[in-house]
Protein backbone atom coordinates (compact mmCIF):
# COMPACT_ATOMS: atom_id res chain seq x y z
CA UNK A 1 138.95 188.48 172.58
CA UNK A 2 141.54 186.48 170.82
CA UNK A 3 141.11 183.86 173.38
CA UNK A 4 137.22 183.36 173.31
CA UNK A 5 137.78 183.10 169.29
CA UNK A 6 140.19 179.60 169.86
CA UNK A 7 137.77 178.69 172.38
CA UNK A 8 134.79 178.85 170.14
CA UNK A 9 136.96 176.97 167.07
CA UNK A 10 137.89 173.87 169.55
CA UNK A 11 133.84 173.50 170.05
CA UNK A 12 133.63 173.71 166.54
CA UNK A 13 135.73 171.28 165.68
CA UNK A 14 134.84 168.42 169.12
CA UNK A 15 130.75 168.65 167.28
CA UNK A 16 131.98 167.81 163.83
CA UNK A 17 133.99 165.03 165.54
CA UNK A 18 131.36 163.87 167.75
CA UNK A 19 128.73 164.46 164.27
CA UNK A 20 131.09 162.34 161.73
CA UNK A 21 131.58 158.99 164.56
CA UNK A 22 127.92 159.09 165.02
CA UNK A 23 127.15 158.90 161.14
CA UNK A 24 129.96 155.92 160.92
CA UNK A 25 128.79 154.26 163.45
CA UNK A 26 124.88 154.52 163.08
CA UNK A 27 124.22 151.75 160.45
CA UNK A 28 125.68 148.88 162.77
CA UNK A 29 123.27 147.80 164.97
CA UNK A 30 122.73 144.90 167.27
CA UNK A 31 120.15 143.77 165.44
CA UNK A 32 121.28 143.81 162.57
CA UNK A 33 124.06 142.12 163.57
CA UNK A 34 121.68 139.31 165.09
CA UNK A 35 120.20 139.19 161.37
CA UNK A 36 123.28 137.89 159.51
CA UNK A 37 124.93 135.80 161.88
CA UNK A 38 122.04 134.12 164.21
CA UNK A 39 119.66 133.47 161.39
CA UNK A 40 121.52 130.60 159.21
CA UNK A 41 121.93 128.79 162.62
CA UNK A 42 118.37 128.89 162.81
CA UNK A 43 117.79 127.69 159.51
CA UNK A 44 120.40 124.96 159.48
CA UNK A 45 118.08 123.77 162.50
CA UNK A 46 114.62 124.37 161.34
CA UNK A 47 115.38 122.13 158.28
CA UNK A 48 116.48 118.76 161.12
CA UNK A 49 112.54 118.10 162.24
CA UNK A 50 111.22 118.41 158.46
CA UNK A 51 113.96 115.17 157.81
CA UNK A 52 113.23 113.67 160.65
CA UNK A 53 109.22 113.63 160.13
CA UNK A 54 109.98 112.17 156.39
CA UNK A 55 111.02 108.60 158.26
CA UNK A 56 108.27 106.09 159.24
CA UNK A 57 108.13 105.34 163.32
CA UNK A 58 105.39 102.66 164.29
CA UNK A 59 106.80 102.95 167.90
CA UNK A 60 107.73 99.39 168.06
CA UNK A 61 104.53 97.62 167.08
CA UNK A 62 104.81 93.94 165.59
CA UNK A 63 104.30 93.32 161.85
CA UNK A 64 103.25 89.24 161.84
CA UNK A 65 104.06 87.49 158.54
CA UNK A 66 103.49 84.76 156.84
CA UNK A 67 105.95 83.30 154.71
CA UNK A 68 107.48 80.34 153.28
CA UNK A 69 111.14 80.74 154.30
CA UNK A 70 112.62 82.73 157.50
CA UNK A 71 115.52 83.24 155.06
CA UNK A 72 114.08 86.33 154.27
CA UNK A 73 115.15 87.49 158.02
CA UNK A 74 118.19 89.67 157.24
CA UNK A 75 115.62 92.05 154.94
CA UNK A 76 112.51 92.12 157.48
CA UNK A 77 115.45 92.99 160.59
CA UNK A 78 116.68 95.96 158.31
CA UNK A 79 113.28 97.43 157.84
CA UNK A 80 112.13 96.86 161.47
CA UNK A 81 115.08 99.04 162.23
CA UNK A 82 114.46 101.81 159.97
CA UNK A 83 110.62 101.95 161.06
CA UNK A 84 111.01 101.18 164.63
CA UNK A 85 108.55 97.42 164.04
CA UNK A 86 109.08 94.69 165.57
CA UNK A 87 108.43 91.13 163.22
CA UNK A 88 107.21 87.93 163.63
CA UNK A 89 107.09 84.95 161.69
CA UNK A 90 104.95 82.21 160.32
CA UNK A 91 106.29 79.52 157.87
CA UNK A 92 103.22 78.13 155.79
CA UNK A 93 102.87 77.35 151.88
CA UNK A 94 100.50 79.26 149.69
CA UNK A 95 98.07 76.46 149.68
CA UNK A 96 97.72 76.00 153.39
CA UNK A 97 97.16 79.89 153.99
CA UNK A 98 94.15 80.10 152.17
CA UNK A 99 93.00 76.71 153.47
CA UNK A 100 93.71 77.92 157.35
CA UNK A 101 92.04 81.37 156.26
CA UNK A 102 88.78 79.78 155.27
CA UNK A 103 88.81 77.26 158.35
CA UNK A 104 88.82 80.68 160.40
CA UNK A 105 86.15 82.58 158.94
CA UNK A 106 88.48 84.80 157.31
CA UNK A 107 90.16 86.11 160.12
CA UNK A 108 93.54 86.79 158.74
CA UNK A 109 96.73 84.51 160.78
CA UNK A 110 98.85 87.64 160.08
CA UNK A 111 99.41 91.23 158.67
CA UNK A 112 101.78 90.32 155.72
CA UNK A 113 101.96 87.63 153.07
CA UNK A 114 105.32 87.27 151.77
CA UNK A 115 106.07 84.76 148.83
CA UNK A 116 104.45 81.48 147.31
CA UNK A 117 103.13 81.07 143.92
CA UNK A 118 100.73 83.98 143.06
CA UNK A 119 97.69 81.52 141.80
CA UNK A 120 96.91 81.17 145.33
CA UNK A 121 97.48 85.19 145.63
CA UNK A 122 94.62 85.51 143.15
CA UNK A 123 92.45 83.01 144.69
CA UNK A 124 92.65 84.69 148.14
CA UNK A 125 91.75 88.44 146.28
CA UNK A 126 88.53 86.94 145.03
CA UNK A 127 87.35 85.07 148.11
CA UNK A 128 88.14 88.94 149.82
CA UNK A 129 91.33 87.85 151.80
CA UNK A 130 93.55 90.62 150.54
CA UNK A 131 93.54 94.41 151.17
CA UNK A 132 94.27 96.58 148.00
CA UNK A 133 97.52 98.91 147.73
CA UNK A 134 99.34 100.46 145.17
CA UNK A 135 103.30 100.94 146.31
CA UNK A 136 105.68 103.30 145.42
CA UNK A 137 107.50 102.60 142.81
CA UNK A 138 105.12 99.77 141.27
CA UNK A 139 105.07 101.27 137.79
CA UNK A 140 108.16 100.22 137.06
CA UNK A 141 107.33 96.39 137.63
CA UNK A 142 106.33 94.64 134.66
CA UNK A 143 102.64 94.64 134.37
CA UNK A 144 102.66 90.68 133.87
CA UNK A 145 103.45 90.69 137.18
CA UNK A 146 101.29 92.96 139.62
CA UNK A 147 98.04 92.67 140.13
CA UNK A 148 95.41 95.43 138.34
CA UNK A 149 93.30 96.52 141.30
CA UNK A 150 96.65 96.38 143.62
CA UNK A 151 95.64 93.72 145.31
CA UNK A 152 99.19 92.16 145.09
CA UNK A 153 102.63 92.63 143.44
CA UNK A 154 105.48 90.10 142.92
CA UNK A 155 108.64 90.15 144.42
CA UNK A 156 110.36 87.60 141.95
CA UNK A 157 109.42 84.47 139.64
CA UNK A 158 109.89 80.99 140.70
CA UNK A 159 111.17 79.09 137.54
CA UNK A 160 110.13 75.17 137.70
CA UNK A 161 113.58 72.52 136.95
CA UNK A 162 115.03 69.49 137.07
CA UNK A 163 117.05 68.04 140.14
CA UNK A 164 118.53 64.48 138.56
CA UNK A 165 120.81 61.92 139.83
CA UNK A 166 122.91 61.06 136.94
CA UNK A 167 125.09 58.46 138.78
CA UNK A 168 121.66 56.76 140.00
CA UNK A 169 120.09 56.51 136.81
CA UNK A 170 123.15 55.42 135.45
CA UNK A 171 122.98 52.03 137.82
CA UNK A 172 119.54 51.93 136.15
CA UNK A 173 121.03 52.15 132.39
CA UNK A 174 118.42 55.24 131.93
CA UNK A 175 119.93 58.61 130.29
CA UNK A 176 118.99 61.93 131.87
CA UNK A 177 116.17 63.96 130.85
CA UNK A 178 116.39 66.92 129.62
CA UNK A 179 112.93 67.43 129.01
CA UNK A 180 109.19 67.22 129.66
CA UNK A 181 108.66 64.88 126.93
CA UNK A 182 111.20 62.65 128.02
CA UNK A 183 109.86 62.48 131.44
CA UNK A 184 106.82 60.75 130.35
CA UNK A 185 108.40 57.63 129.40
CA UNK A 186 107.36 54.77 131.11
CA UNK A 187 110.83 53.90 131.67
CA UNK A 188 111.06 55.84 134.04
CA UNK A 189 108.11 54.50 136.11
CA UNK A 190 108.55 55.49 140.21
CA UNK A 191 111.74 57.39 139.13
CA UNK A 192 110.23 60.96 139.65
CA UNK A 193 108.84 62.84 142.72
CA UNK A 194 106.98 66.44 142.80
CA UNK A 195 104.79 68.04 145.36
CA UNK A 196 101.31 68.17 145.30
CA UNK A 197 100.14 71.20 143.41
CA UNK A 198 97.40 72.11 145.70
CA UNK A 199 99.89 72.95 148.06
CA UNK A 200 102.85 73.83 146.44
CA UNK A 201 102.66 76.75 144.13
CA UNK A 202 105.86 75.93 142.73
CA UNK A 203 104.22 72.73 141.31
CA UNK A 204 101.13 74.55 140.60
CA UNK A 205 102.68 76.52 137.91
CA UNK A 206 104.57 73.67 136.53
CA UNK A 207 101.54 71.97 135.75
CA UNK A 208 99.60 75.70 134.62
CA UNK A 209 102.53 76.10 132.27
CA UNK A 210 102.50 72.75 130.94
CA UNK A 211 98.53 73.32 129.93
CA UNK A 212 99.61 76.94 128.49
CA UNK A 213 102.21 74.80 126.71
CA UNK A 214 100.61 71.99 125.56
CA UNK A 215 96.84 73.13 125.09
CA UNK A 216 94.50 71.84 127.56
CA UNK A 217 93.05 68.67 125.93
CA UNK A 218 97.07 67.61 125.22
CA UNK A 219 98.38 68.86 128.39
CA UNK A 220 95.83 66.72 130.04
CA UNK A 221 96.97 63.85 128.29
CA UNK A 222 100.58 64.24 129.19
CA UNK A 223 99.96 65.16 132.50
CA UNK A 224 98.49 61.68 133.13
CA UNK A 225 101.64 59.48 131.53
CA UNK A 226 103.47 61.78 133.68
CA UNK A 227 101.51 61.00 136.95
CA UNK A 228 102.08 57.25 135.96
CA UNK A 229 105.94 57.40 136.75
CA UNK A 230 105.31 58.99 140.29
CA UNK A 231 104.40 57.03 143.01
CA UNK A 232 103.21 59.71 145.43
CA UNK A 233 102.91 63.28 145.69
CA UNK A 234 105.32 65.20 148.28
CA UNK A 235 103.12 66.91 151.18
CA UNK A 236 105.78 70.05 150.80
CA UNK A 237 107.33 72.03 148.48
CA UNK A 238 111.00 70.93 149.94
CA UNK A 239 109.77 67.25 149.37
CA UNK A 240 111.22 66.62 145.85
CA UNK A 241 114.80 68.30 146.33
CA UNK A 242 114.78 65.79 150.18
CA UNK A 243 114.29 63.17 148.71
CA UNK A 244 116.09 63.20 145.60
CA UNK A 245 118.97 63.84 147.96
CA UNK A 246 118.24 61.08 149.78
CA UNK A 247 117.89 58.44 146.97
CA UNK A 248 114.84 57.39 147.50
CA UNK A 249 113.53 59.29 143.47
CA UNK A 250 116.23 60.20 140.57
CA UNK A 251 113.93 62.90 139.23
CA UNK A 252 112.81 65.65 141.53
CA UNK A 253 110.67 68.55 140.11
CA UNK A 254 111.91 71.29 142.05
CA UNK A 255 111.85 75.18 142.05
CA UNK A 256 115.91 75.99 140.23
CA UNK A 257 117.49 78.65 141.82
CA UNK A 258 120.70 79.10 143.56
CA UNK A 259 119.69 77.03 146.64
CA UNK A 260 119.33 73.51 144.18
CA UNK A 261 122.40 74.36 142.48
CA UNK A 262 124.35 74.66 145.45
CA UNK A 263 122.51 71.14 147.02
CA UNK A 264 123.17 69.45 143.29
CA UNK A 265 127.18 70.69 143.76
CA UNK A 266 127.55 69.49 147.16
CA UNK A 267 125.68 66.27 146.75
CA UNK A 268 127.05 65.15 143.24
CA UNK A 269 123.49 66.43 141.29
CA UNK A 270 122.79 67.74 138.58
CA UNK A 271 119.96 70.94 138.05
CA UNK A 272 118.52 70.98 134.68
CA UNK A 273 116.52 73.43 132.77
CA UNK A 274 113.38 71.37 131.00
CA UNK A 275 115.00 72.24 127.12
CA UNK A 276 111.28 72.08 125.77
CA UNK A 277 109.88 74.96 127.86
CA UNK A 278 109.75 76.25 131.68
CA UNK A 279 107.23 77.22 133.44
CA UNK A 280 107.61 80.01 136.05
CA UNK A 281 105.38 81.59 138.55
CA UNK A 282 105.53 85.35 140.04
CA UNK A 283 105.81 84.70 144.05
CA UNK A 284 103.11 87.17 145.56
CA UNK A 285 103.28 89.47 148.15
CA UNK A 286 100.46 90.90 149.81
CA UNK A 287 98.49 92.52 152.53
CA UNK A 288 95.80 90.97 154.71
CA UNK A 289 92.65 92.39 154.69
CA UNK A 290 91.37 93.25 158.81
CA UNK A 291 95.34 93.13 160.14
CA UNK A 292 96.20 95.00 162.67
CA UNK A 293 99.75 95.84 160.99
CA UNK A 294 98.49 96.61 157.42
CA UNK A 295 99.85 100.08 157.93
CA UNK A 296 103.48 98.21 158.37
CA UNK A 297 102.83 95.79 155.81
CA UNK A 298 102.01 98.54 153.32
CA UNK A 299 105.46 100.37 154.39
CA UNK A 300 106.76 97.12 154.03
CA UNK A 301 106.18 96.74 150.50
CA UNK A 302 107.51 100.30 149.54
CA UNK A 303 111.09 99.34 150.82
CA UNK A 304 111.34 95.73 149.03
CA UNK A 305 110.71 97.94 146.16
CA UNK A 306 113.64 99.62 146.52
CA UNK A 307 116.17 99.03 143.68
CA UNK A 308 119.17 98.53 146.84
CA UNK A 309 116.55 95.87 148.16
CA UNK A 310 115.22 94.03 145.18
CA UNK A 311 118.83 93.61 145.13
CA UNK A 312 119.63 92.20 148.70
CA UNK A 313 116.36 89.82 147.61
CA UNK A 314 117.39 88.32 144.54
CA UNK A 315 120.48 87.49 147.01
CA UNK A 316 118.22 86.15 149.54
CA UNK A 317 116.30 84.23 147.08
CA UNK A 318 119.03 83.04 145.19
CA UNK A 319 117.44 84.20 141.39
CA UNK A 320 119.21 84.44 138.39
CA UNK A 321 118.23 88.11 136.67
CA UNK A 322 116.09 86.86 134.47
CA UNK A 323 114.14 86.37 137.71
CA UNK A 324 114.04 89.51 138.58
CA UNK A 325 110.50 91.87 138.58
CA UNK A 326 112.27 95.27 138.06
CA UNK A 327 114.95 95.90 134.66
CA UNK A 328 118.26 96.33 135.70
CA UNK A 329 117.95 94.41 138.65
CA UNK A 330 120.99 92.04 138.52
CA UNK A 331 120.40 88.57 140.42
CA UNK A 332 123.09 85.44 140.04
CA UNK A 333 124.04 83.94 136.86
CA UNK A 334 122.29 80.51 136.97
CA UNK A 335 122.05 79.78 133.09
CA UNK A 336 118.64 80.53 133.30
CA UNK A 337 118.05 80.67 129.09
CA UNK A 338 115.03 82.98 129.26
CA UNK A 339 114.18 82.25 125.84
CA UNK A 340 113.08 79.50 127.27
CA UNK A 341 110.41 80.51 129.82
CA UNK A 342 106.93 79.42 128.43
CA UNK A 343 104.45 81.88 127.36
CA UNK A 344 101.52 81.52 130.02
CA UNK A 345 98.34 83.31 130.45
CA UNK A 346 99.39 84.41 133.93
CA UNK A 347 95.59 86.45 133.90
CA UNK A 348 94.18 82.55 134.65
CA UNK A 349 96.68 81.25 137.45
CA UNK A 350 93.89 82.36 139.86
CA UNK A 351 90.75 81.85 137.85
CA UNK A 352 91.44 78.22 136.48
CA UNK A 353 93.45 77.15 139.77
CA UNK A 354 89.90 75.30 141.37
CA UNK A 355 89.30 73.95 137.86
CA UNK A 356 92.43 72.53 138.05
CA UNK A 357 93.40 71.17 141.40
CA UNK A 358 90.01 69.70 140.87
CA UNK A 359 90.62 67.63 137.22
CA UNK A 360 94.19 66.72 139.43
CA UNK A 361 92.90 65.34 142.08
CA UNK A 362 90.28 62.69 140.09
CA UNK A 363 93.59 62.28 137.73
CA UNK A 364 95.92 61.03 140.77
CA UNK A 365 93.38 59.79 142.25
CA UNK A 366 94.48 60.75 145.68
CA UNK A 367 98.12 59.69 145.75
């Protein structure tokens, strides 16, 4: 009897055992245990494709642009890399694209345009060269410079100087000019080169912002004693700074950036800043309308917007930060008194530019 009693006890005692691991060990399951240690992991790698599908990939197509310098090379290489684009250049001045446009029944030469004065810019957006597009980040460019329907944006101004030859005019007993008044003076008759303004933009908006200056009916006056000290008109905007080099002028009217400063240093010039007023330009940028890149062109545009780019640019294009399109952007410092800069009705560099190139041309008569 006594021995069925311990018997029964020890049975007891093995259930409760048995009963109190069970409880203990009920609440950990695999799954559970799948829950709090698999699941982060799969997070952490859900979140890789959503980054990955935030970054533009035009599988190596070809972006063709048009632009007045390949210095601009180092930017465009950057960008192809972070889209996957390929890009190709063509060097032309602002005055020839439109020119080569219209000789091909508007069939654009290329998907991008990518600097020159913006007269032309304006020009091609009413003849319905230009396809409209509003980047990121444009609202915090000046208004002055981007156009209101989108159809283009600036990436910079040109500012219009002075490339002299002291020691030259010197041999000649003339003083240097320091400004646009001076530069009429018959004394210095066949002293002075510039391009032509019909295809250099750069001289285009000297002679705009001499008008917005002056007044028209004065401007046109001075304008003509001006043309009477140049022999010829340069067929390219580089003509003035060449040849000024060369000897053959004293006077070039050139665009003043980094670029003539360092030519004036090495070659024993001297850059000057017109003391009575300078005229500038915004340098467009825009898309073609019918290319087969637009889509890269647009992207394009977004990333020279870019505060780390609009730096590498004013770099590139040598600009002092008065130059500069976006505030805060800091460029070289060139001197560049911005008090200085002439107050021009930039709303008619596209509207009057016809008007004008036309009243040139019978004032030059053809030189």
């Amino acid at each position: 009897m006594k021995k069925k009693s311990i018997l029964v006890l020890m049975l007891i005692f093995t259930l409760v055992l048995v009963s109190s691991c069970a409880k203990t060990e009920a609440p950990v399951e695999k799954e559970e245990i799948e829950d709090v240690v698999e699941d982060p992991v799969e997070d952490e790698v859900a979140d890789e494709p959503e980054e990955e599908s935030d970054k533009l990939d035009f599988g190596g197509r070809t972006m063709n642009v048009v632009t007045t310098s390949e210095k601009y090379i180092e930017l465009f290489d950057a960008f192809g890399e972070e889209v996957n684009a390929k890009v190709e250049f063509l060097s032309m001045s602002s005055g020839e694209v439109i020119a080569r446009i219209e000789a091909e029944g508007g069939t654009p030469m290329a998907d991008l345009w990518f600097g020159g004065g913006v007269d032309a810019f304006m020009a091609a957006k009413e003849k319905g060269f230009l396809e409209s597009y509003k980047p990121l980040e444009i609202d915090k460019v000046d208004s002055r410079f981007v156009d209101k329907d989108n159809f283009w944006a600036s990436k910079g101004l040109t500012v219009v100087g002075f490339l002299v030859n002291e020691a030259q005019l010197a041999e000649k007993g003339l003083e240097v000019p320091t400004t646009w008044a001076e530069l009429a003076d018959e004394k210095y008759a066949d002293e002075i080169i510039m391009a032509n303004p019909a295809i250099s933009g750069t001289t285009y908006g000297a002679v705009k912002g001499i008008l917005d200056m002056m007044g028209e009916e004065e401007g046109w006056d001075y304008l003509e004693k001006l043309d009477a000290n140049i022999p010829f008109y340069g067929k390219r905007g580089k003509d003035p700074e060449e040849l000024t080099v060369a000897g053959e002028f004293s006077i070039g009217i050139i665009p003043a950036d980094k670029g003539s400063f360092d030519v004036a240093e090495k070659e024993n010039l001297r850059v000057i800043y017109p003391e009575d007023g300078i005229p500038w330009v915004p340098e467009g940028v825009a898309i073609f309308k019918g290319g087969e890149g637009s889509d890269i062109a647009a992207a394009f545009i977004d990333y020279m917007l870019r505060d780390e780019n609009q730096k590498i640019l004013s770099q590139l294009d040598g600009k002092d930060s008065a130059q500069m399109i976006k505030e805060g952007i800091e460029g070289y410092d060139l001197g560049l008194p911005k008090e200085k800069l002439i107050e021009q009705d930039i709303s008619t560099f596209g509207s009057m530019r016809e008007e004008i190139l036309s009243r040139w041309e019978e004032l030059t008569k053809g030189k």
